[in-house]
Protein backbone atom coordinates (compact mmCIF):
# COMPACT_ATOMS: atom_id res chain seq x y z
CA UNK A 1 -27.73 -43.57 131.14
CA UNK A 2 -27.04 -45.76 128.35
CA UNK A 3 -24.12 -48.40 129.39
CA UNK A 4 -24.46 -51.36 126.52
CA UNK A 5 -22.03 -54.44 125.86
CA UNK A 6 -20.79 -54.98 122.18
CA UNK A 7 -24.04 -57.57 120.33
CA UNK A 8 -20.74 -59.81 119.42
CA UNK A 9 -19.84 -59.81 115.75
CA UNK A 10 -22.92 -57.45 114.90
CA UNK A 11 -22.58 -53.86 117.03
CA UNK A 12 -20.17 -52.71 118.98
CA UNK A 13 -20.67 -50.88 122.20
CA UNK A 14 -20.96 -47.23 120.61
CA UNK A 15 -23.31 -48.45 117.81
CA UNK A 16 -25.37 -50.40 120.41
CA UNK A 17 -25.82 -46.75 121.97
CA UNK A 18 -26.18 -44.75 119.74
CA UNK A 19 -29.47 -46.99 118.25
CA UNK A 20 -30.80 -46.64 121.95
CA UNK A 21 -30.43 -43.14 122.25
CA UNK A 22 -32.18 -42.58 118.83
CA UNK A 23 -34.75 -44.77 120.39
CA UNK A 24 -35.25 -43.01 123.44
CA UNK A 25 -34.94 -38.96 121.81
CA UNK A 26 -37.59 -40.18 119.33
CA UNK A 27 -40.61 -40.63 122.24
CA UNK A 28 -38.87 -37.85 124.38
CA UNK A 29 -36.58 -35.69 122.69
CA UNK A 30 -35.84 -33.49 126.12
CA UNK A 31 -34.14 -36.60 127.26
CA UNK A 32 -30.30 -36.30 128.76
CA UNK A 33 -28.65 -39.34 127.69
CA UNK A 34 -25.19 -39.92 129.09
CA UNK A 35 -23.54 -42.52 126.91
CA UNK A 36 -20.83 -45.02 128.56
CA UNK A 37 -19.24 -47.12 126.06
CA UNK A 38 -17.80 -50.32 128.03
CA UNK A 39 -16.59 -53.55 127.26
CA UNK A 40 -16.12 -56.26 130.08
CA UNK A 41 -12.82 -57.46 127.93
CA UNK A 42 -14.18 -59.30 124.93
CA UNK A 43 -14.93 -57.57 121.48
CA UNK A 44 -15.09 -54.06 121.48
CA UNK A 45 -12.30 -53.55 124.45
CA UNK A 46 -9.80 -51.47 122.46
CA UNK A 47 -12.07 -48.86 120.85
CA UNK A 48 -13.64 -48.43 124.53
CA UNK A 49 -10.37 -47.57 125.79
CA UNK A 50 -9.20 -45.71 122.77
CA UNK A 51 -12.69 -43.49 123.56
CA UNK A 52 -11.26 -42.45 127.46
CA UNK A 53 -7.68 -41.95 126.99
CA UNK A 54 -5.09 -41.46 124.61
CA UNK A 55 -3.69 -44.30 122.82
CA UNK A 56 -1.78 -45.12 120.00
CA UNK A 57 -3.24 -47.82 117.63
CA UNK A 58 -0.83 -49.99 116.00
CA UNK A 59 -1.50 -52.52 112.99
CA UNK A 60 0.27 -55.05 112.41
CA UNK A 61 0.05 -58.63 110.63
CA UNK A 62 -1.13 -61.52 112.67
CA UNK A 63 -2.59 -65.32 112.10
CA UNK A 64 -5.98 -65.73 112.50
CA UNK A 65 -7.85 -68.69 114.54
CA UNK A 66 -7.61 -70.97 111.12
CA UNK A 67 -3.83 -69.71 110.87
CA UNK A 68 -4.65 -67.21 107.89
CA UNK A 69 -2.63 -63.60 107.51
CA UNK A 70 -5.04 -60.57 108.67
CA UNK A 71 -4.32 -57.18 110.08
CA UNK A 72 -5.23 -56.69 113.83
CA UNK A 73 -4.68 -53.63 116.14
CA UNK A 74 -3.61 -53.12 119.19
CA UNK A 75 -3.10 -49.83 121.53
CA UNK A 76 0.11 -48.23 123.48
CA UNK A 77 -0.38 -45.61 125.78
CA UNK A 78 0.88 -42.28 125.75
CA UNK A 79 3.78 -43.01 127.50
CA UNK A 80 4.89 -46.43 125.29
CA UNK A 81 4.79 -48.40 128.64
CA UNK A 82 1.51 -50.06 128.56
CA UNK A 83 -0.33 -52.35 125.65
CA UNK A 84 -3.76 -52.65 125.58
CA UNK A 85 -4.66 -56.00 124.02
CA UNK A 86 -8.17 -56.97 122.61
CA UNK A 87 -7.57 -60.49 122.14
CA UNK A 88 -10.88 -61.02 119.48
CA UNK A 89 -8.87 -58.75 117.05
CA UNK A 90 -7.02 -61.49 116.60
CA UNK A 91 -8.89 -64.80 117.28
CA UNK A 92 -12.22 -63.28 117.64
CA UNK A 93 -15.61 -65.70 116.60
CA UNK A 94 -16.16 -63.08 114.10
CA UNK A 95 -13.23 -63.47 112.23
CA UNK A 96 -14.73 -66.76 110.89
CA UNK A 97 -17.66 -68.13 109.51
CA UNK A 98 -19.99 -70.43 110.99
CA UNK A 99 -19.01 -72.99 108.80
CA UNK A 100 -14.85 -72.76 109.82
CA UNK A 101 -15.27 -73.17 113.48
CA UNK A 102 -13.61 -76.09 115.04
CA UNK A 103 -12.16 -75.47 118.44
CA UNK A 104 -10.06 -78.55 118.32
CA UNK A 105 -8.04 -76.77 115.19
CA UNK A 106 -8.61 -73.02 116.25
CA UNK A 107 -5.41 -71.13 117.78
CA UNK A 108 -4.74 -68.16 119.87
CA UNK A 109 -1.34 -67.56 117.71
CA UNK A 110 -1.86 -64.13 116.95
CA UNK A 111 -2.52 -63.43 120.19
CA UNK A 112 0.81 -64.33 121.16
CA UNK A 113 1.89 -62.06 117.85
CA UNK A 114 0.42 -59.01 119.63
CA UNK A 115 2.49 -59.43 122.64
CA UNK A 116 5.18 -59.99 120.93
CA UNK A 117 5.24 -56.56 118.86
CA UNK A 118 4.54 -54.95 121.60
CA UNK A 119 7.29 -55.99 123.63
CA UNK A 120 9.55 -55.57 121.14
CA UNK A 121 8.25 -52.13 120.99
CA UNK A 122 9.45 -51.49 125.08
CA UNK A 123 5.98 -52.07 126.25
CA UNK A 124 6.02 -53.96 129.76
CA UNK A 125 2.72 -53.76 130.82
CA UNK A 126 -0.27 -55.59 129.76
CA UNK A 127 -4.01 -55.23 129.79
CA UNK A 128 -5.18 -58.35 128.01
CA UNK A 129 -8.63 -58.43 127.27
CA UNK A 130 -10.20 -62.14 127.15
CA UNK A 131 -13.65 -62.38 125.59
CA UNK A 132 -15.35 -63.36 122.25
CA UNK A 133 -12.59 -65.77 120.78
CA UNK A 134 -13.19 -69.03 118.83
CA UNK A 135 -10.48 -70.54 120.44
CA UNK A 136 -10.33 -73.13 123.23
CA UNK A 137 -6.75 -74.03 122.82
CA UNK A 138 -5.65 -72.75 126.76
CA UNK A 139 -3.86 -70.18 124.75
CA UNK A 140 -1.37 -72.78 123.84
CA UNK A 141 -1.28 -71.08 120.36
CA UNK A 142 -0.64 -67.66 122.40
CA UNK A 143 2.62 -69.09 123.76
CA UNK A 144 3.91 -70.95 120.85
CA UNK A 145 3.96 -67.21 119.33
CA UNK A 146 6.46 -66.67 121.65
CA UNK A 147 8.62 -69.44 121.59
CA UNK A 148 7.41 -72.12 123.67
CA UNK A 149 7.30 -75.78 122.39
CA UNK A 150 4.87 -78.44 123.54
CA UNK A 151 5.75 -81.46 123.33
CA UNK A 152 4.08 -85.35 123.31
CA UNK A 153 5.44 -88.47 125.17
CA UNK A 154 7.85 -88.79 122.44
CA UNK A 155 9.01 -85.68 122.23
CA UNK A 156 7.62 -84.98 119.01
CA UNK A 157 6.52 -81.13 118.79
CA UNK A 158 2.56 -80.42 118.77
CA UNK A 159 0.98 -78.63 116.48
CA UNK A 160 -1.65 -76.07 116.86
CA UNK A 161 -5.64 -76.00 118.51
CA UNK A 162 -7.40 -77.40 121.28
CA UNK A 163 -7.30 -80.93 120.04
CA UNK A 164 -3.75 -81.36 120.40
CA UNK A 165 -4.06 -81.07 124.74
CA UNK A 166 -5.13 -84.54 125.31
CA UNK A 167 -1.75 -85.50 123.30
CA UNK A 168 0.65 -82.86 125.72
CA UNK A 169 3.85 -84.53 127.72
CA UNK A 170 6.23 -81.60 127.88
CA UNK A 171 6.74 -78.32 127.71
CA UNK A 172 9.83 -76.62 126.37
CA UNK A 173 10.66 -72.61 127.52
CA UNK A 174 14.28 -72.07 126.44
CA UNK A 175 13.28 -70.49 123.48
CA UNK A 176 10.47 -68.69 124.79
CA UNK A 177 10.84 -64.36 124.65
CA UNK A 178 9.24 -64.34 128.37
CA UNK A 179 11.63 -66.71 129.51
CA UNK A 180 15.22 -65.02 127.80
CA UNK A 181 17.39 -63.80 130.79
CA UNK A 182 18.91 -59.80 130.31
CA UNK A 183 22.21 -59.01 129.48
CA UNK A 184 23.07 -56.95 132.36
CA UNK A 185 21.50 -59.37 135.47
CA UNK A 186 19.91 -62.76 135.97
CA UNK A 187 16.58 -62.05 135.51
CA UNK A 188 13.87 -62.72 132.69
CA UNK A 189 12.12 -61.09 131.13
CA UNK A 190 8.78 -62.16 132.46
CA UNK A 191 10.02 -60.71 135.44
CA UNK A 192 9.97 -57.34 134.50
CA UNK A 193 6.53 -57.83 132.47
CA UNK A 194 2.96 -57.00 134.17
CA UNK A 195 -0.40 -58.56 132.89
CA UNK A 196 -3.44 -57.87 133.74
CA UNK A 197 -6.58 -60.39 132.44
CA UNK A 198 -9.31 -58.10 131.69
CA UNK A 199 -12.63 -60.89 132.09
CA UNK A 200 -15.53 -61.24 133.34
CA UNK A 201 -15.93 -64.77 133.06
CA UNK A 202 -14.93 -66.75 136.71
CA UNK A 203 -15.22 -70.36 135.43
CA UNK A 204 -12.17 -72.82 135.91
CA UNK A 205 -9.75 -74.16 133.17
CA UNK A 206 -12.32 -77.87 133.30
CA UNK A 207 -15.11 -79.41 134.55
CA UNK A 208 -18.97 -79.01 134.64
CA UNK A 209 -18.23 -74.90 134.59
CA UNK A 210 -14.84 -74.99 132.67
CA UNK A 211 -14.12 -73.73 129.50
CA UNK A 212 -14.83 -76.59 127.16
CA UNK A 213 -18.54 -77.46 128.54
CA UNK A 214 -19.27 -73.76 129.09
CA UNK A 215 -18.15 -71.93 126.22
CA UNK A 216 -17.30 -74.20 123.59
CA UNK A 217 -20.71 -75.34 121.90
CA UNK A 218 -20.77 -71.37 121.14
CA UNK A 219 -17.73 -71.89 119.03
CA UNK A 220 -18.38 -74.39 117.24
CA UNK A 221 -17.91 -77.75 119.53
CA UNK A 222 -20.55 -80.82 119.47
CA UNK A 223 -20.21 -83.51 122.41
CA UNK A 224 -17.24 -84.87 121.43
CA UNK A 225 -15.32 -82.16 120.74
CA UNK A 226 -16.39 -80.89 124.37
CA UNK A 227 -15.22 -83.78 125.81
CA UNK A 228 -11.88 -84.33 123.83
CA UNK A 229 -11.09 -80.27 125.25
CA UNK A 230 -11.97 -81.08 128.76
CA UNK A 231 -9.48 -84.18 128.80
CA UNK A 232 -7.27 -82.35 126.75
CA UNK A 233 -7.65 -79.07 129.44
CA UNK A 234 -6.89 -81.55 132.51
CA UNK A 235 -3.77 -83.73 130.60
CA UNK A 236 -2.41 -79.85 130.44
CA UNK A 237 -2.67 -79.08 134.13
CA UNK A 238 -1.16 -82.49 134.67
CA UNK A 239 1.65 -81.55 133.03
CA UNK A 240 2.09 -77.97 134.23
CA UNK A 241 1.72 -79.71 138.01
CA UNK A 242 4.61 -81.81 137.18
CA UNK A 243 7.00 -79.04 135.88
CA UNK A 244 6.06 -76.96 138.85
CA UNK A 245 7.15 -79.79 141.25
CA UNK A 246 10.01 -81.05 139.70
CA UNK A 247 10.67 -76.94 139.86
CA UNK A 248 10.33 -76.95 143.40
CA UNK A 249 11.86 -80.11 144.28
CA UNK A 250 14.97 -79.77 141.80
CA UNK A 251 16.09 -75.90 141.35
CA UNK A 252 17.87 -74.46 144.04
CA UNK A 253 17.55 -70.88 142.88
CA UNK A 254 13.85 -70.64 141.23
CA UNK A 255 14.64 -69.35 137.54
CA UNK A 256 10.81 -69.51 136.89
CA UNK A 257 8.99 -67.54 140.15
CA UNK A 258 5.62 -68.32 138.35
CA UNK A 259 4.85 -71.98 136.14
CA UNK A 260 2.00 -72.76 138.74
CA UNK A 261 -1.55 -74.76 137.86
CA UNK A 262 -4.10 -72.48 137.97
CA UNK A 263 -6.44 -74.69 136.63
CA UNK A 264 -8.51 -74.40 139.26
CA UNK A 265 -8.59 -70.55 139.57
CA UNK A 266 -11.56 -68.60 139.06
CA UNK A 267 -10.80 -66.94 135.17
CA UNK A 268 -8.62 -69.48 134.18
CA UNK A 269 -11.35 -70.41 131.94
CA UNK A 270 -11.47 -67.54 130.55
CA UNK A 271 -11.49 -66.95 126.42
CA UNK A 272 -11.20 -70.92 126.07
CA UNK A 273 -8.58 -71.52 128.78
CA UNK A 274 -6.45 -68.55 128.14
CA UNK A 275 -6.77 -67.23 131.27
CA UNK A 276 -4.91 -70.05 132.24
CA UNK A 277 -2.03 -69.50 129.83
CA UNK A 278 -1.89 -66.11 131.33
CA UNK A 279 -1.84 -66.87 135.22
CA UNK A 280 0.69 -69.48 134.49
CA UNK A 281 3.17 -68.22 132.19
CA UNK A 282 3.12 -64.85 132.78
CA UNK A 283 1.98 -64.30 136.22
CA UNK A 284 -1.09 -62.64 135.32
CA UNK A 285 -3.57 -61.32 137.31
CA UNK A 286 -7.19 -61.64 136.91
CA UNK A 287 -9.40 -58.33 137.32
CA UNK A 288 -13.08 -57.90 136.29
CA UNK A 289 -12.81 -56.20 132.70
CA UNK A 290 -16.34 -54.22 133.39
CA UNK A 291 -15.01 -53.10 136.68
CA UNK A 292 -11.56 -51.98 135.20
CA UNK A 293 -13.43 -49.98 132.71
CA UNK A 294 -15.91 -48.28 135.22
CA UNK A 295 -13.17 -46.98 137.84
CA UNK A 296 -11.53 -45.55 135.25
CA UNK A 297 -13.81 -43.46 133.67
CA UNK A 298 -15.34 -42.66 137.25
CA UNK A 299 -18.73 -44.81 136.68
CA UNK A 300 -20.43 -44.21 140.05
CA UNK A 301 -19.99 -40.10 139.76
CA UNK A 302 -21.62 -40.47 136.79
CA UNK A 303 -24.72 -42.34 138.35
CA UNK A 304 -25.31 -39.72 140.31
CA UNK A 305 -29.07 -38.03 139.29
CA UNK A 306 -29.46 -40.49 136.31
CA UNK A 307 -32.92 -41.62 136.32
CA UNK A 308 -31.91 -45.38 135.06
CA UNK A 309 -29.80 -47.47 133.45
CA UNK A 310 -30.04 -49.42 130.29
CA UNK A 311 -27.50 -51.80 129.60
CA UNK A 312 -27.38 -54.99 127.32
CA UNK A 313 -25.45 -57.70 124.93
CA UNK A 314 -25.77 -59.99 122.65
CA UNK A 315 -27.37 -62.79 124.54
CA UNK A 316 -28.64 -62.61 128.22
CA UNK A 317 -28.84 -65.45 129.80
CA UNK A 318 -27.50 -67.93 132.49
CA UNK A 319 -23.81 -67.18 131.46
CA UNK A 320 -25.05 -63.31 132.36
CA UNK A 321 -24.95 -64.28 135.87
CA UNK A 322 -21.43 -65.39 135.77
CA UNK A 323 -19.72 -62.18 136.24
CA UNK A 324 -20.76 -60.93 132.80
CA UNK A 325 -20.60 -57.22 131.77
CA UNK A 326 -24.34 -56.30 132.57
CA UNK A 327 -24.13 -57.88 136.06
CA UNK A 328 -21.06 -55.18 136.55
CA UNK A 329 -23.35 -52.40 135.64
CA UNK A 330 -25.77 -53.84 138.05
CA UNK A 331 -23.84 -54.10 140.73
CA UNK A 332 -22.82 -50.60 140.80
CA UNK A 333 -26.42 -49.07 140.15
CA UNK A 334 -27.95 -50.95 142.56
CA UNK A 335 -25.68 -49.16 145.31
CA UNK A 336 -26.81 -46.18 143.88
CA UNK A 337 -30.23 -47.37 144.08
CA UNK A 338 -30.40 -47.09 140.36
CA UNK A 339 -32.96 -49.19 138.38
CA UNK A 340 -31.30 -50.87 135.39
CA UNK A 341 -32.94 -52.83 132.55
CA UNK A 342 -31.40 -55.17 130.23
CA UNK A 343 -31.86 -55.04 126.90
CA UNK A 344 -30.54 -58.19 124.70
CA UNK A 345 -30.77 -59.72 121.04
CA UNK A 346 -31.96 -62.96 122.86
CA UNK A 347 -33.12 -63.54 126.23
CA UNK A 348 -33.41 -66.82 127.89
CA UNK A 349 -34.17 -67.59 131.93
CA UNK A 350 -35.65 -64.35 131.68
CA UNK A 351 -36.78 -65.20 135.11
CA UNK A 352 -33.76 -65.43 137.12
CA UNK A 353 -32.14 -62.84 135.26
CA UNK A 354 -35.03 -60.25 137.02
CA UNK A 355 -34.46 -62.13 140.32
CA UNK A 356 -30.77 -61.06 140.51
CA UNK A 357 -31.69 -57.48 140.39
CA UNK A 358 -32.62 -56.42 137.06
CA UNK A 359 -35.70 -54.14 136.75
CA UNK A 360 -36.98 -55.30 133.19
CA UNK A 361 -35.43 -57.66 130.82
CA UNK A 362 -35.90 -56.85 126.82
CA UNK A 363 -35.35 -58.60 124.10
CA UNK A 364 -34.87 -55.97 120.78
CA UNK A 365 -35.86 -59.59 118.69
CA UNK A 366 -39.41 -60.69 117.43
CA UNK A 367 -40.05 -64.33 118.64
CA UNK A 368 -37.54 -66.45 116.31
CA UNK A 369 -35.91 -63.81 114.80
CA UNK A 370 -31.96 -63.87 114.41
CA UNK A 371 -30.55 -60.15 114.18
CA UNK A 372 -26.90 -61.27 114.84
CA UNK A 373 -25.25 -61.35 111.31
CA UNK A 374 -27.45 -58.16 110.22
CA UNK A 375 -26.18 -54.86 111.89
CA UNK A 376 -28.76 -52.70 110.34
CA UNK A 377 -31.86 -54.77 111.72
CA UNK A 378 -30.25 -54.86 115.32
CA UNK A 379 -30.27 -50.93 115.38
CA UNK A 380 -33.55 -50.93 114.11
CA UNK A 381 -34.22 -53.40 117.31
CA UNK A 382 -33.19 -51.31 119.65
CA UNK A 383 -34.64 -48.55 118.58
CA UNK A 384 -38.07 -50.07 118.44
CA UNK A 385 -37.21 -51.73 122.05
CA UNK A 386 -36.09 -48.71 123.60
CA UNK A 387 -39.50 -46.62 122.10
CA UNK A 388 -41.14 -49.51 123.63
CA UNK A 389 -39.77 -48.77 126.99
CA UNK A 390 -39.73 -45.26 126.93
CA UNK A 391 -43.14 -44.85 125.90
């Protein structure tokens, strides 16, 4: 069984697959190969759901992480009640060039322009997937999208990216979508909204294992800029604490059920803090993206007589063990008593990725080489790797 994360910004889930499963036919061509395309949230997310039920893909214009016009997708079910939100289509680290990535300018705008068509197209549930952005703004940009103001101690309004946080005093809703009462009753509209956080990332909003010292370098961020997010991440849960007691303390009837500091949450880390801007503006709730993926398409039915599993990303390493889409996969073989091997474009701590469970652990790259930006010699990889394996 073949069960492979997107290589970010290179292959996607199904291309990942389908190199494998040339791989393996090629040493044993009277193989059966099952084929589970599965994303734990990040890139890939939409065309994994697309593949297991019937969706409607809409494109529309959106801003970019650098604030520039592109075209990004997103899905509605069958039924119109439910997006399905890939957040990378919009503010994915592949929509920019190693040379444009700044976390303390990058924005999660278009995200918020997603939502925002969609509810405006009667959708009311969410599935937000969080994964591969370049943005560590705690989807700040996300919510000015849709209306919300942030403010300094002058009351001057803030502009966009992660390097604005340390600067945050206020926060102004009245002009936020979310936050617009109905015609007909007293309620807002964030009231009658679901979300669901598709992740598989469990760090916090800051600290040692928060967004900015975990995730950040990958985007772009050198010391300083880690450090100027991790201030900037805690001045922003300062604030939030504030409006939620002056909420409690003040407001008779609670117009705002939700505004609470998840800062501390497991997830609220999540796609440079917008996890956070999820759980606390919209009430979201956090669910493993692998696991959301894998009860729906009936994942440990299908383990049933499979012989192993491969599965794989990008990069396997210590961030693997933090809830990360080939830990999901492992967790569900290993009930089954299913081996599982790990394939990966890079492999570091190779060691304690074999001590959580993992039967072999692969990397498809010669020592030094960088297959990341060149799609064709990453299928050539894995098919080389998986002949290796097989054979």
């Amino acid at each position: 069984m073949l069960a492979i994360d997107s290589f970010k910004g290179c292959l996607t889930s199904m291309e990942a697959e389908d190199a494998a499963e040339e791989g393996v036919l090629s040493v044993r061509p009277n193989s059966v190969i099952v084929k589970v395309p599965v994303s734990d949230g990040g890139e890939g997310m939409l065309d994994v759901y697309a593949s297991i039920m019937p969706l409607k893909r809409i494109e529309i214009e959106v801003h970019d992480p650098i604030m520039r016009l592109i075209n990004a997708e997103y899905g509605i079910s069958a039924d119109g009640k439910t997006a399905i939100i890939e957040t990378a289509r919009a503010c994915g680290l592949a929509r920019l060039a190693p040379s444009e990535r700044n976390p303390l300018m990058t924005t999660s705008y278009g995200v918020g322009e997603l939502i925002l068509d969609a509810i405006r197209k009667g959708c009311r549930d969410f599935v937000i997937g969080l994964g591969g952005s370049a943005t560590s703004d705690a989807g700040i940009g996300m919510m000015q999208a849709l209306g919300a103001v942030f403010l300094d101690a002058d009351g001057n309004t803030l502009g966009q990216g992660g390097g604005v946080m340390e600067r945050m005093n206020g926060i102004d809703l009245s002009n936020c979508v979310l936050f617009v009462k109905g015609e007909d009753d007293n309620r807002y509209l964030v009231n009658e909204c679901h979300f669901t956080i598709a992740s598989d990332v469990d760090n916090p909003l800051y600290g040692e294992d928060g967004a900015a010292y975990v995730f950040a370098p990958q985007k772009g961020a050198d010391d300083n800029m880690v450090e100027c997010l991790d201030k900037g991440y805690r001045q922003l849960a300062t604030v939030m604490r504030a409006i939620q007691k002056t909420i409690d303390e003040k407001v008779e009837v609670k117009p705002f059920p939700i505004l609470r500091d998840y800062s501390e949450e497991p997830g609220s880390g999540a796609a440079g803090g917008m996890g956070y801007a999820i759980q606390t503006f919209m009430d979201g709730k956090l669910v493993s993206g692998i696991q959301l993926i894998l009860e729906t398409i009936g994942f440990d039915k299908m383990l049933s007589g499979a012989k192993y599993v491969i599965t794989g990303e990008g990069k396997a390493d210590r961030q693997t063990l933090m809830g990360k889409l080939p830990m999901g996969i492992l967790s569900h073989a290993s009930e089954k008593n299913v081996p599982v091997i790990l394939i990966a474009g890079d492999v570091e701590d190779s060691a304690s990725l074999v001590s959580a469970g993992f039967t072999r652990v692969v990397s498809i790259n010669d020592e030094g080489e960088d297959t990341s930006d060149d799609p064709d010699q990453a299928k050539e990889n894995i098919i080389r790797a998986m002949q290796r394996i097989i054979g």
